[in-house]
N, C-alpha and C. Protein backbone atom coordinates (compact mmCIF):
# COMPACT_ATOMS: atom_id res chain seq x y z
N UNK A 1 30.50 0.98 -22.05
CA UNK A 1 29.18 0.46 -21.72
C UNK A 1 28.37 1.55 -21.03
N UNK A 2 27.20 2.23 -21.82
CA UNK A 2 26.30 2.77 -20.79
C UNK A 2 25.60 1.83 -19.77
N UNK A 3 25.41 2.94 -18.66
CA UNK A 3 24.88 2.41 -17.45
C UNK A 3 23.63 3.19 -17.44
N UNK A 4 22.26 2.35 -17.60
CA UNK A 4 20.77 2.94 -17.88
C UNK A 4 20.37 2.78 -16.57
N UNK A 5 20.83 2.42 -15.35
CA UNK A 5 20.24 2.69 -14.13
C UNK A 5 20.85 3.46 -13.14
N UNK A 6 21.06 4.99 -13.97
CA UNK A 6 21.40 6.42 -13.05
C UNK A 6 19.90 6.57 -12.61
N UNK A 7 20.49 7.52 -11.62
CA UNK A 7 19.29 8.27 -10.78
C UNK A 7 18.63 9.21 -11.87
N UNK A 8 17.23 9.45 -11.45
CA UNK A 8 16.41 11.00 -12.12
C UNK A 8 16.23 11.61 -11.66
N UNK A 9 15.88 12.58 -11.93
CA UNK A 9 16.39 13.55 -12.85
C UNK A 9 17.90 13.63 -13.36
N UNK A 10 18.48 13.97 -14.23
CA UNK A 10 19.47 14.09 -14.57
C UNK A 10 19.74 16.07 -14.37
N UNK A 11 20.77 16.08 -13.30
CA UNK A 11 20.99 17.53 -12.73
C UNK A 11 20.98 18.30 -14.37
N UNK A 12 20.73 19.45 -14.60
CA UNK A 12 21.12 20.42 -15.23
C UNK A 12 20.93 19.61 -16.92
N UNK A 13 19.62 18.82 -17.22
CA UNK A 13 19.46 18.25 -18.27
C UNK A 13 18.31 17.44 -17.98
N UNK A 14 16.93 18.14 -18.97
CA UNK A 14 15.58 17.73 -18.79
C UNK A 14 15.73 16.83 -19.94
N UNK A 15 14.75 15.65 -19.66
CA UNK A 15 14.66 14.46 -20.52
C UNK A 15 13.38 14.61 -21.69
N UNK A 16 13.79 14.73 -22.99
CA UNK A 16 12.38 15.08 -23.69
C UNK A 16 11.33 13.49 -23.50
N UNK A 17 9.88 13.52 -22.84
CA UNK A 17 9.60 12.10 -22.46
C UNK A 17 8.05 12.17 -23.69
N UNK A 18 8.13 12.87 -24.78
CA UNK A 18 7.01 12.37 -25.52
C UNK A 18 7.37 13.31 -26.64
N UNK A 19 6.26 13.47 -27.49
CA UNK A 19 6.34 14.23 -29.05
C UNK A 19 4.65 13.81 -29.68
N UNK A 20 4.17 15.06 -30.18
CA UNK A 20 3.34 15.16 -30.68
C UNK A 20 3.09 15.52 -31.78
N UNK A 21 2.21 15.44 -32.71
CA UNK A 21 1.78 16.46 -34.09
C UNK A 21 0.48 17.00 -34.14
N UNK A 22 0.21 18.42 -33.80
CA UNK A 22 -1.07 18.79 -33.99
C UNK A 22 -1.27 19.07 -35.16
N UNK A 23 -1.21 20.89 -34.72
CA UNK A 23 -0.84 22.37 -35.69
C UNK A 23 0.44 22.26 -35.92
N UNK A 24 1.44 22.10 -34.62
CA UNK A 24 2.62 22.11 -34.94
C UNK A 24 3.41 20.81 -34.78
N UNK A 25 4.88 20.87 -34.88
CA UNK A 25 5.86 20.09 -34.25
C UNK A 25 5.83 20.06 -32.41
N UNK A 26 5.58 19.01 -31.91
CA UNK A 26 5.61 19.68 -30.39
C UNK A 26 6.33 17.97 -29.73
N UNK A 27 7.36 19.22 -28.98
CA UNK A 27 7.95 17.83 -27.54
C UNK A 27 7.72 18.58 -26.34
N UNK A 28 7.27 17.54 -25.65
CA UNK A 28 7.44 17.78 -24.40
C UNK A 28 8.30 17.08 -23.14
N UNK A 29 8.24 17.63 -22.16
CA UNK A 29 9.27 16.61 -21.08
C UNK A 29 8.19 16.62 -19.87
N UNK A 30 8.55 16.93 -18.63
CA UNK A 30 7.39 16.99 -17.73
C UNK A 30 6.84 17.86 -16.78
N UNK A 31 7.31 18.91 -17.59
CA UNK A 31 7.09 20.70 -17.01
C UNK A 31 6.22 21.61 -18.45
N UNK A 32 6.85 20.48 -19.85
CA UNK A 32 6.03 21.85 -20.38
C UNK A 32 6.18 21.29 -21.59
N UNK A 33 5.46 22.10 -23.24
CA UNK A 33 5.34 21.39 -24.21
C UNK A 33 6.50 22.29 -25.08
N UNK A 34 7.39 22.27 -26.26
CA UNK A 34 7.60 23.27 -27.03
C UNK A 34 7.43 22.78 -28.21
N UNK A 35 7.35 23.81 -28.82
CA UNK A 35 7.17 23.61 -30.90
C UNK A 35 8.51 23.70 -31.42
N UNK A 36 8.94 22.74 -31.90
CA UNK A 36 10.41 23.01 -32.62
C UNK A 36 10.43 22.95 -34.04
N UNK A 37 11.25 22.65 -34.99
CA UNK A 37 11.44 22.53 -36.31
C UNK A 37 11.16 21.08 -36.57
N UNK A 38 10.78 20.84 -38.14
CA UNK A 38 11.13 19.44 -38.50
C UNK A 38 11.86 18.89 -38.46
N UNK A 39 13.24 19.28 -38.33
CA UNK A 39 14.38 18.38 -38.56
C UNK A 39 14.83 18.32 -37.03
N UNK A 40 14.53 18.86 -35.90
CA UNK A 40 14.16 18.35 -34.35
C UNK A 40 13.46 17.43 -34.71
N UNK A 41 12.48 17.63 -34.72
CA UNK A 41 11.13 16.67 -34.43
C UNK A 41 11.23 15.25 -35.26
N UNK A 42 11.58 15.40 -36.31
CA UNK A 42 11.81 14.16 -36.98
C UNK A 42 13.39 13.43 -36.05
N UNK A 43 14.33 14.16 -35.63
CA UNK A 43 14.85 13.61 -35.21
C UNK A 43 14.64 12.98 -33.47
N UNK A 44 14.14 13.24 -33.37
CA UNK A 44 13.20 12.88 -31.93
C UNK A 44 12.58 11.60 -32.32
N UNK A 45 11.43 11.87 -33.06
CA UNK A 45 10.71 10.60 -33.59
C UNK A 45 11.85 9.45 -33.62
N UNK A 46 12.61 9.85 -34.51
CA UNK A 46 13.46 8.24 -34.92
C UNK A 46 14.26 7.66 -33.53
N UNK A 47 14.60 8.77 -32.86
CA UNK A 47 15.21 8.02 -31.43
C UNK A 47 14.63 7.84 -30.47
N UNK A 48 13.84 7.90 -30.71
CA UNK A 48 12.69 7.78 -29.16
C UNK A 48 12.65 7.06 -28.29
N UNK A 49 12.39 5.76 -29.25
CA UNK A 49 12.56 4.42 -28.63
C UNK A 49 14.05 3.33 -28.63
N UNK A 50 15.06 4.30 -29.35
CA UNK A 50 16.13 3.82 -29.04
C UNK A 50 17.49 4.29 -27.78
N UNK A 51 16.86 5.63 -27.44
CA UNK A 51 17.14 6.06 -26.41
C UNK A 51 17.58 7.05 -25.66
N UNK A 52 17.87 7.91 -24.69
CA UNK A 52 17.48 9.06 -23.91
C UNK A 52 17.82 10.28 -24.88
N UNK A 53 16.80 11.47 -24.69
CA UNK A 53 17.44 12.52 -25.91
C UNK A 53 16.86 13.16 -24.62
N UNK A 54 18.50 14.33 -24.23
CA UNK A 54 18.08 15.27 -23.38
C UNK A 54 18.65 16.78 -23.63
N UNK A 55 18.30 17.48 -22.87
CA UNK A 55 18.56 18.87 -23.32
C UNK A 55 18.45 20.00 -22.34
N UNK A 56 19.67 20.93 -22.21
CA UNK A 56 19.77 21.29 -20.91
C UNK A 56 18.61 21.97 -20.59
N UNK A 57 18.73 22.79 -19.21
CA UNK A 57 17.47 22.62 -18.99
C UNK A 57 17.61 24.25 -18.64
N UNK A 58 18.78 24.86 -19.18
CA UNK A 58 18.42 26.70 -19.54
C UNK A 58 18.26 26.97 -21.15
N UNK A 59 18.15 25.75 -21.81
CA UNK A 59 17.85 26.20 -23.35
C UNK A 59 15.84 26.87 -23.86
N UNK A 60 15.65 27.96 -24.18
CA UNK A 60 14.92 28.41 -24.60
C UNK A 60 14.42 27.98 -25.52
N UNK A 61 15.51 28.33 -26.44
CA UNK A 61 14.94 28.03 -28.29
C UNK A 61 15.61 26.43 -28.65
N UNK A 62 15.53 25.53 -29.08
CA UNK A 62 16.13 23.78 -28.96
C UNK A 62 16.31 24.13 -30.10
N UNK A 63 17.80 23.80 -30.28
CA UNK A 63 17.78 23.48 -31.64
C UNK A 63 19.09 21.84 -31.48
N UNK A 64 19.11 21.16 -32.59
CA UNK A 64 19.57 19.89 -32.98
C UNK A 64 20.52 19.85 -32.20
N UNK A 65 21.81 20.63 -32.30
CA UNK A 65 22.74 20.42 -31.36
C UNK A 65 23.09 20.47 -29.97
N UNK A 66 22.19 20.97 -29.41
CA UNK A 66 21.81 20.87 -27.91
C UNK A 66 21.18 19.45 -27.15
N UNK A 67 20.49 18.71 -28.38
CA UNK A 67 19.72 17.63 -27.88
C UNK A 67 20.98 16.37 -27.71
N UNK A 68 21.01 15.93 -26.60
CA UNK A 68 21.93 14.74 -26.48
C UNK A 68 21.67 13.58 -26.05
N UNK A 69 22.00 12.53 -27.11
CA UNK A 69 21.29 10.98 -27.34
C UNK A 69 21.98 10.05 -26.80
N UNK A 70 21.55 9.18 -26.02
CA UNK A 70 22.38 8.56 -25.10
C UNK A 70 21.45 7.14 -25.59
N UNK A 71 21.82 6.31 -26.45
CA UNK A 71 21.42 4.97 -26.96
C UNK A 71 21.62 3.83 -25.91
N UNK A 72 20.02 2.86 -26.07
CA UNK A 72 20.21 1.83 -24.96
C UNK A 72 21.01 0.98 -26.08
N UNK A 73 21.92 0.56 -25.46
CA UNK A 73 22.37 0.16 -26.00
C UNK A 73 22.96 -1.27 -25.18
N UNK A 74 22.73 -1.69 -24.14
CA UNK A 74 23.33 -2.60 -23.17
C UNK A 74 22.26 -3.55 -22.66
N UNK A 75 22.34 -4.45 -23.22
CA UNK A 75 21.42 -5.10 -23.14
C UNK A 75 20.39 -5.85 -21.65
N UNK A 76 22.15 -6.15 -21.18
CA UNK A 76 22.09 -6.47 -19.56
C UNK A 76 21.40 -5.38 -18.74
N UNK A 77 21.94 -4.26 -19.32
CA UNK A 77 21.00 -2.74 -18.46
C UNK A 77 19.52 -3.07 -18.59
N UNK A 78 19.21 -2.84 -20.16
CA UNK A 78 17.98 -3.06 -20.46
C UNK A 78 17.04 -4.02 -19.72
N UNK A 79 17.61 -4.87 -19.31
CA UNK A 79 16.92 -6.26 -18.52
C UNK A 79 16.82 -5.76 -16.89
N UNK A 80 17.91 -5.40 -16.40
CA UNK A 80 17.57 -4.81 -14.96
C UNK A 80 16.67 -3.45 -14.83
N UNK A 81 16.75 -2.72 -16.02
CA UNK A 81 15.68 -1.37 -16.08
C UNK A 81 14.25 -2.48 -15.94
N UNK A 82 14.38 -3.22 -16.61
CA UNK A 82 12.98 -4.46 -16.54
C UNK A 82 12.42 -4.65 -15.42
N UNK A 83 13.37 -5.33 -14.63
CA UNK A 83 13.15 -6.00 -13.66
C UNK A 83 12.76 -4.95 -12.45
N UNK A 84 13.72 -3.92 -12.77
CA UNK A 84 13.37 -2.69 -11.41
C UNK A 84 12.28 -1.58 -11.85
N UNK A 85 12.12 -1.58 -13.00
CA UNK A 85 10.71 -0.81 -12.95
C UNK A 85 9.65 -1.30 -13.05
N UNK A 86 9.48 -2.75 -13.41
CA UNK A 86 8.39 -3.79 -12.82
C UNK A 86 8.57 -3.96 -11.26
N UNK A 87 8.78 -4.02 -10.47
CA UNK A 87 9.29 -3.99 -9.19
C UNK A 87 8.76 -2.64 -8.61
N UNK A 88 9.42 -1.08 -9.12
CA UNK A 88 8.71 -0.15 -8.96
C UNK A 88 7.07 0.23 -9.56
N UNK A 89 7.19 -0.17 -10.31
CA UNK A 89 5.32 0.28 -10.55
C UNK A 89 4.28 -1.03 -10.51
N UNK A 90 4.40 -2.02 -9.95
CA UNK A 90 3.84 -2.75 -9.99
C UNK A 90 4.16 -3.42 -8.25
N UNK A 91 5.52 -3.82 -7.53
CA UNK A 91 5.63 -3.92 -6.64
C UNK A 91 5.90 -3.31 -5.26
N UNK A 92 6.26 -1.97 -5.94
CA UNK A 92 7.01 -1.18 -4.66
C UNK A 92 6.12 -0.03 -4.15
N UNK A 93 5.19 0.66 -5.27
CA UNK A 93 4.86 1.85 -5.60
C UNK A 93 4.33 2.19 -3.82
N UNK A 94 3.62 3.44 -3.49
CA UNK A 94 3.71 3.67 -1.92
C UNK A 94 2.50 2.92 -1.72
N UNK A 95 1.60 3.06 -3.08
CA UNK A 95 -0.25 2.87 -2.59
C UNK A 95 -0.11 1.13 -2.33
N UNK A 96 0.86 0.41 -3.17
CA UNK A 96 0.55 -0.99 -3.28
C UNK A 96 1.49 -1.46 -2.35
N UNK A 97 2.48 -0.94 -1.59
CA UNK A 97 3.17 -1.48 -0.87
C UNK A 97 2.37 -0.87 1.08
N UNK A 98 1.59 -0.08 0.54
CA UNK A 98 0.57 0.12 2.11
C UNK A 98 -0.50 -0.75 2.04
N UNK A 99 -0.90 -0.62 1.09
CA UNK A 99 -2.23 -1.71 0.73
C UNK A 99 -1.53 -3.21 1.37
N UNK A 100 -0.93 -3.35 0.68
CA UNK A 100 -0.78 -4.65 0.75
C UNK A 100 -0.30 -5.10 2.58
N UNK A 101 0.26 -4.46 2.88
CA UNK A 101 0.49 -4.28 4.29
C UNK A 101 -0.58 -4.20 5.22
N UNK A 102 -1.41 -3.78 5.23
CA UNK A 102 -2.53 -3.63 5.40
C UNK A 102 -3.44 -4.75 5.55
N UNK A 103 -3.87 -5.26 4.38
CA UNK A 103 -4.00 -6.37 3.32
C UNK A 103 -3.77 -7.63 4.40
N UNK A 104 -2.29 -8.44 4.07
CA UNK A 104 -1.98 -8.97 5.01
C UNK A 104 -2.27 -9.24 6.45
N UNK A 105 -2.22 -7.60 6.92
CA UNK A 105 -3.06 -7.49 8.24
C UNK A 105 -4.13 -8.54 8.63
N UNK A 106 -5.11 -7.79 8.27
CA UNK A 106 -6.29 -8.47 7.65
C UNK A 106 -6.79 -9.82 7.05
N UNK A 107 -6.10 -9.73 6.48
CA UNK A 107 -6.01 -11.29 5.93
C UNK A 107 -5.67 -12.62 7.19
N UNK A 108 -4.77 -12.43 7.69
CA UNK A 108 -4.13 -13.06 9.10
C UNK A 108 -5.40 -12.97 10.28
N UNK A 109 -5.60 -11.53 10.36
CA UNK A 109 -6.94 -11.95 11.36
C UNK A 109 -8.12 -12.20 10.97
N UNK A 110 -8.51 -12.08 9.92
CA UNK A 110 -9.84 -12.99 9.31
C UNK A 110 -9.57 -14.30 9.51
N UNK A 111 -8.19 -14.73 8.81
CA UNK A 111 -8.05 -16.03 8.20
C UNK A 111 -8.12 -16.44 10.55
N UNK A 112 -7.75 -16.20 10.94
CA UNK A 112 -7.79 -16.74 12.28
C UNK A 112 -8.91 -16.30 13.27
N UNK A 113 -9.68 -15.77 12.56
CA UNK A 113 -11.39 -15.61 13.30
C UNK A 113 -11.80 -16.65 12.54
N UNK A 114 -11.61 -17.25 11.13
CA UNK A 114 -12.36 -18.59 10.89
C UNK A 114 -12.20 -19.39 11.78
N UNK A 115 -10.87 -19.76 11.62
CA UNK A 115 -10.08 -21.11 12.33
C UNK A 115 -10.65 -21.50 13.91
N UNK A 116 -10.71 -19.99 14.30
CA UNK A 116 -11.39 -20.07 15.58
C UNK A 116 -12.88 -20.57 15.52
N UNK A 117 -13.47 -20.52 14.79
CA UNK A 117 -14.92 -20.88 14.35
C UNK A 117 -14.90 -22.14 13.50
N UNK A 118 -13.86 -22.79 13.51
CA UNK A 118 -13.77 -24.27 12.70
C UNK A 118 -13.78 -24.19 11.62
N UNK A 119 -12.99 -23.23 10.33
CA UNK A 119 -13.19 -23.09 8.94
C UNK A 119 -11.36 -23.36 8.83
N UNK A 120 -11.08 -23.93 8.12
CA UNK A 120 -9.77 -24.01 7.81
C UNK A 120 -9.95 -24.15 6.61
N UNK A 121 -9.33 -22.77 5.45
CA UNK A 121 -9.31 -23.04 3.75
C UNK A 121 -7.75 -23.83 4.02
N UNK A 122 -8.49 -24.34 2.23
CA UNK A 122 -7.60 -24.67 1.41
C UNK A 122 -7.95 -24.29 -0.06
N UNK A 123 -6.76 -24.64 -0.65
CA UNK A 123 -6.97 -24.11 -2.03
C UNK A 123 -8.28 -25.35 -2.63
N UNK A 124 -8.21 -26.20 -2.27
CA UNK A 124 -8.92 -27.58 -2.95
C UNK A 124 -10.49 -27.17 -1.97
N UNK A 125 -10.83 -27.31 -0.78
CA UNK A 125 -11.91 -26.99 0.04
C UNK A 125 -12.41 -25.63 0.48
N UNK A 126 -12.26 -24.70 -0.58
CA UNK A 126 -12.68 -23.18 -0.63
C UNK A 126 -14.24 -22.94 -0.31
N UNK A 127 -14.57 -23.74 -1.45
CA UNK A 127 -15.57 -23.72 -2.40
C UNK A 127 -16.88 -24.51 -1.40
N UNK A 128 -16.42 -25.38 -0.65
CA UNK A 128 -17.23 -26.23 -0.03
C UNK A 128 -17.41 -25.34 1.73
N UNK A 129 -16.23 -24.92 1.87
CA UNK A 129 -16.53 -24.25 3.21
C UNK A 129 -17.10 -23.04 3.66
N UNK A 130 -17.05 -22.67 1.73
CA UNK A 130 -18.09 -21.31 1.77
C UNK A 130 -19.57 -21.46 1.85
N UNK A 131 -19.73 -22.83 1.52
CA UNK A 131 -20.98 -22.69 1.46
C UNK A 131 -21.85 -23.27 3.33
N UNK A 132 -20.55 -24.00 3.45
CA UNK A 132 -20.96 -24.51 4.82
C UNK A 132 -21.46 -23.51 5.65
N UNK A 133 -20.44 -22.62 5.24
CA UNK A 133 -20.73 -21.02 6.28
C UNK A 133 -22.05 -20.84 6.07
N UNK A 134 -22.55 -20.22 5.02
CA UNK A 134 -23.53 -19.50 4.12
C UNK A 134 -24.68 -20.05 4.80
N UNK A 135 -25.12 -21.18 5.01
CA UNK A 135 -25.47 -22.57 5.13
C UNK A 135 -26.21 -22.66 6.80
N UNK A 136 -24.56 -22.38 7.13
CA UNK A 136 -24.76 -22.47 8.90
C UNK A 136 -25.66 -21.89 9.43
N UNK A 137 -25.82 -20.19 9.06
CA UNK A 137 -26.64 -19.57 9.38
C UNK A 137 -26.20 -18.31 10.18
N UNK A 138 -25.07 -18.55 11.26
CA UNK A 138 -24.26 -18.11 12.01
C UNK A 138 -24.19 -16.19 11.38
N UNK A 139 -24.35 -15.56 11.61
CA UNK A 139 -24.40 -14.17 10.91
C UNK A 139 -23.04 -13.32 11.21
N UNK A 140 -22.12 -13.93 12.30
CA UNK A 140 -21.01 -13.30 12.50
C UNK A 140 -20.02 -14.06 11.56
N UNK A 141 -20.23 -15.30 11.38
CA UNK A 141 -19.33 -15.81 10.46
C UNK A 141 -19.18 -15.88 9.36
N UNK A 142 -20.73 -15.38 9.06
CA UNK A 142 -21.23 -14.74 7.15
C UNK A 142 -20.59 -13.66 7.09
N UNK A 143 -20.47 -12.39 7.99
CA UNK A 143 -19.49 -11.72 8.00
C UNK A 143 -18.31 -11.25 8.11
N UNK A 144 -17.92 -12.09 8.28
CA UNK A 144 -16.43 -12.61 8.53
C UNK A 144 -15.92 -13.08 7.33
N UNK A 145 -16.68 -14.23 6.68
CA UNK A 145 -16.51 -14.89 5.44
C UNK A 145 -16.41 -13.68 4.20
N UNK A 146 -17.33 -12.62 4.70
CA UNK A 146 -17.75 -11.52 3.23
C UNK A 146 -16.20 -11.22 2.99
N UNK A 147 -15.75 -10.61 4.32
CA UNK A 147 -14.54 -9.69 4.62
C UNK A 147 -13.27 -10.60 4.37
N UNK A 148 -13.25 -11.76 4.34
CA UNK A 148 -12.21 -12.85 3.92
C UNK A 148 -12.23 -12.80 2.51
N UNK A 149 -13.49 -13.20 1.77
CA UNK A 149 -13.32 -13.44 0.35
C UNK A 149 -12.18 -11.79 -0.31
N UNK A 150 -12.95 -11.06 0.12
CA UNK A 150 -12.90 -9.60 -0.36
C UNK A 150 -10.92 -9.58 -0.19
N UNK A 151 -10.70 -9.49 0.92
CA UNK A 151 -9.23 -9.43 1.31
C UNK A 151 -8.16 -10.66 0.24
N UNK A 152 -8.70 -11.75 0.54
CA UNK A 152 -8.33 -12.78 -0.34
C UNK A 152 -8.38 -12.46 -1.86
N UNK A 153 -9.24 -11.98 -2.45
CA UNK A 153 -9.62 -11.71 -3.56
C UNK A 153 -7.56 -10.31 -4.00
N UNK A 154 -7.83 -9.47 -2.78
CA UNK A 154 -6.97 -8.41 -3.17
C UNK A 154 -5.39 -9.37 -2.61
N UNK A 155 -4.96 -10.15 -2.03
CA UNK A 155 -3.91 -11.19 -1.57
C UNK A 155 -3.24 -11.57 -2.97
N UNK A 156 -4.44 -12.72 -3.42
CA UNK A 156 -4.10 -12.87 -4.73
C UNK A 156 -3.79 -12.28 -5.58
N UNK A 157 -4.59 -10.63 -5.77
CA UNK A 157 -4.20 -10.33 -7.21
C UNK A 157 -2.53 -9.76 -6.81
N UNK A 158 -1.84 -9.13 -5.30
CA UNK A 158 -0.64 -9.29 -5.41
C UNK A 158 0.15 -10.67 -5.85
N UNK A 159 -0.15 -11.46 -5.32
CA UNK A 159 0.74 -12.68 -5.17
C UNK A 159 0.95 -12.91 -6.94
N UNK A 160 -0.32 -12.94 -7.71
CA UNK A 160 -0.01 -12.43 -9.51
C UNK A 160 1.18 -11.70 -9.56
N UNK A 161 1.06 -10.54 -8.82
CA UNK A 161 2.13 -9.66 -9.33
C UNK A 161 3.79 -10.36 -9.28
N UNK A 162 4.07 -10.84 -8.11
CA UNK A 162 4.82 -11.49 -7.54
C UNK A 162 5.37 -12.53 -9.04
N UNK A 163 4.21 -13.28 -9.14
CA UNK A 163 4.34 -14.65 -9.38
C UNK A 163 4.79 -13.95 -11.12
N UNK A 164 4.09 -13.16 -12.01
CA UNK A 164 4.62 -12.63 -12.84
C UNK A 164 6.22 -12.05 -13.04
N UNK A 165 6.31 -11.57 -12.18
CA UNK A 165 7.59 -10.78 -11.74
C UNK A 165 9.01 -11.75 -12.30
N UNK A 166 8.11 -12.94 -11.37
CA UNK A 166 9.57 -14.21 -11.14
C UNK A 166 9.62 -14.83 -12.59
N UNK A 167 7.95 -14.89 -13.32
CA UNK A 167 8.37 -15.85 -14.51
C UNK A 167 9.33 -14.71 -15.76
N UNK A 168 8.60 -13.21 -15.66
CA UNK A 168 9.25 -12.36 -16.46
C UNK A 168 10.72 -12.97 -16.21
N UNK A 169 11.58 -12.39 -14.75
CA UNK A 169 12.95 -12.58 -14.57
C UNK A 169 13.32 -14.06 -15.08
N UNK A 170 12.51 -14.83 -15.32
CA UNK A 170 13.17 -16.29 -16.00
C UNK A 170 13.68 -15.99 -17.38
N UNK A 171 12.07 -15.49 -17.81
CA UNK A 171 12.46 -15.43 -19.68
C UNK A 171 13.59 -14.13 -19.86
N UNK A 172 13.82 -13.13 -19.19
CA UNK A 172 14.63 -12.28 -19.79
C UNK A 172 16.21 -13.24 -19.74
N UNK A 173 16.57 -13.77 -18.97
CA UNK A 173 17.51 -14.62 -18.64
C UNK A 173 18.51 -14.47 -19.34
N UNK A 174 17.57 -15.35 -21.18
CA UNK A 174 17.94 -16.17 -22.16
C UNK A 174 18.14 -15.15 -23.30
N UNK A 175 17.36 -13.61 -22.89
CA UNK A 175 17.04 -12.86 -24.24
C UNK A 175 18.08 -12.26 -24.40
N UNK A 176 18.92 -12.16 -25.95
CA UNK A 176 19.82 -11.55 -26.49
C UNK A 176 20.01 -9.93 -27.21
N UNK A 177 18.36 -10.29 -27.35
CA UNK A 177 18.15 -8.38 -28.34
C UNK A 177 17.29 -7.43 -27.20
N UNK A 178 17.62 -6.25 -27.45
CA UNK A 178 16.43 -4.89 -27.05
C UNK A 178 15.17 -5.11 -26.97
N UNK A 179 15.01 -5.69 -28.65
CA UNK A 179 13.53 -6.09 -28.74
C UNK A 179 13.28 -7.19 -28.07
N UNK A 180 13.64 -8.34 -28.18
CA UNK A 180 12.86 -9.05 -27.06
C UNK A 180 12.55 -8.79 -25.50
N UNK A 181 13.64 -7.65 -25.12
CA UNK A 181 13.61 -7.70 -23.71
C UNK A 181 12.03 -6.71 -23.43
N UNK A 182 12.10 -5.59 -24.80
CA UNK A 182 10.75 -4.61 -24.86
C UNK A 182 9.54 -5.55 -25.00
N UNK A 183 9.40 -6.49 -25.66
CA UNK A 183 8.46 -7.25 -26.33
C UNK A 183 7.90 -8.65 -24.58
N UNK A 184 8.73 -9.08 -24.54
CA UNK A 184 8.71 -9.36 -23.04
C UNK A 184 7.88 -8.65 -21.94
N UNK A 185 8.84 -7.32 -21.32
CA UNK A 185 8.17 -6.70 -20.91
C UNK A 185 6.59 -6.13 -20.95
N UNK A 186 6.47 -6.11 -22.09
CA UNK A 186 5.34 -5.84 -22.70
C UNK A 186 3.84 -6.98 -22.21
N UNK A 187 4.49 -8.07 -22.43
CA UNK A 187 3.75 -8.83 -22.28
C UNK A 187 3.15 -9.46 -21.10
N UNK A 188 3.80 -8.57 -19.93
CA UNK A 188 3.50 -8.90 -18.47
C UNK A 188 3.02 -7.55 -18.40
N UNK A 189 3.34 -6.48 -18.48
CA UNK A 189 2.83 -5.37 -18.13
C UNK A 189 1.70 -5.00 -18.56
N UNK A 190 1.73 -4.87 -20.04
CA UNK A 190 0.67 -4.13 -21.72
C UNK A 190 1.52 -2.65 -21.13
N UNK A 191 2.84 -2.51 -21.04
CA UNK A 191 3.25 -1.10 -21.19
C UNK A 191 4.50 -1.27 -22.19
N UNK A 192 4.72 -0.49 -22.75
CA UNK A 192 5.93 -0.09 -23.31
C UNK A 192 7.15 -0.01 -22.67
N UNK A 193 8.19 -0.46 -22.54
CA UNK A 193 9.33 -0.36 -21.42
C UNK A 193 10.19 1.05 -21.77
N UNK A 194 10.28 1.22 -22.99
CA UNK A 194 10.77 2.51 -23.18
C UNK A 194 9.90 3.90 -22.95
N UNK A 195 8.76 3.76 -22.92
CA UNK A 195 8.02 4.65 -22.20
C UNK A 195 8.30 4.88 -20.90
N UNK A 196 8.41 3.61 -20.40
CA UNK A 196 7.91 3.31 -18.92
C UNK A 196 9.31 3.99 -17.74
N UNK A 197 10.54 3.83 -18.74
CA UNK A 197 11.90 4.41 -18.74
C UNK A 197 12.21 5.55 -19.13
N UNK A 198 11.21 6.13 -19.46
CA UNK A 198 11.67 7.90 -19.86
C UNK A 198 10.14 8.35 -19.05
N UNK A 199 9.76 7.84 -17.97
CA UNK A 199 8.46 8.60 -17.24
C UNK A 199 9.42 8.46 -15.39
């Protein structure tokens, strides 16, 4: 059974993470581009998305037998690469895990400069207490309210993330193939999971 959740870099073996066609044949990894032959390059193409093609990382000239293919092949892996790189680029990353910290902050003392001023949301009486504010006249509590919506507005779009996260981890559960677990993924993210696993 391969195990698809080693650490990266892989010591003493760069990961080829794309392929192009201009003028020439060209792969690259994430230091630099090279031009190889067709029968590289075509063989690149066909494994790409089935899984890791690496190559040490004192080779100059690449040729076929140097490149080494390590197939996803585990399905259960495939599903936790899911779950933890949705988690990393969507939950953990440094900007969204300060933000959100932050965020929270904020959120807590707005939400309790209303309360102190007699506004208590709810999900059902949002709509009505915004306007009460608006309404009131009160100019510290119009400002207060601006800086609530705004914070609230960024609360939610984590708590999405969250709330995605949990329904993804439901449906992979049940899934038996590669492709569904890619096709899945896909559909919470709009990324490619095998991309998203060789970056």
């Amino acid at each position: 059974m391969i195990n698809l959740l080693k650490t990266y870099p892989i010591v003493d073996k760069i990961k080829i993470t794309g392929y192009r066609q201009i003028d020439d044949n060209e792969l690259f990894d994430d230091t630099r581009f090279m031009v190889v032959d067709d029968d590289i390059y075509n063989y690149v193409v066909d494994n790409y998305e089935k899984g890791e093609l690496l190559y040490p990382d004192t080779i100059v000239d690449l040729s076929l037998s140097d490149i080494e293919f390590i197939e996803f092949d585990d399905v259960q892996a495939l599903k936790n690469n899911a779950l933890n790189i949705f988690i990393r680029n969507e939950l953990r990353n440094d900007d969204t895990s300060l933000d959100f910290f932050l965020i929270s902050v904020k959120f807590t003392i707005l939400n309790n400069q209303m309360i102190e001023k007699g506004y208590v949301f709810t999900p059902d009486n949002k709509e009505e207490i915004y306007l009460d504010v608006l309404n009131g006249g009160d100019e510290q509590s119009i400002e207060i309210l601006e800086d609530y919506i705004e914070v609230l507005d960024a609360v939610t779009t984590y708590s999405t993330k969250v709330n995605n996260y949990i329904s993804m981890k439901k449906e992979l559960v049940d899934l038996t193939t590669s492709q569904e677990i890619i096709d899945i993924y896909s559909s919470y993210t709009g990324r490619n999971l095998i991309d998203d696993m060789n970056t």
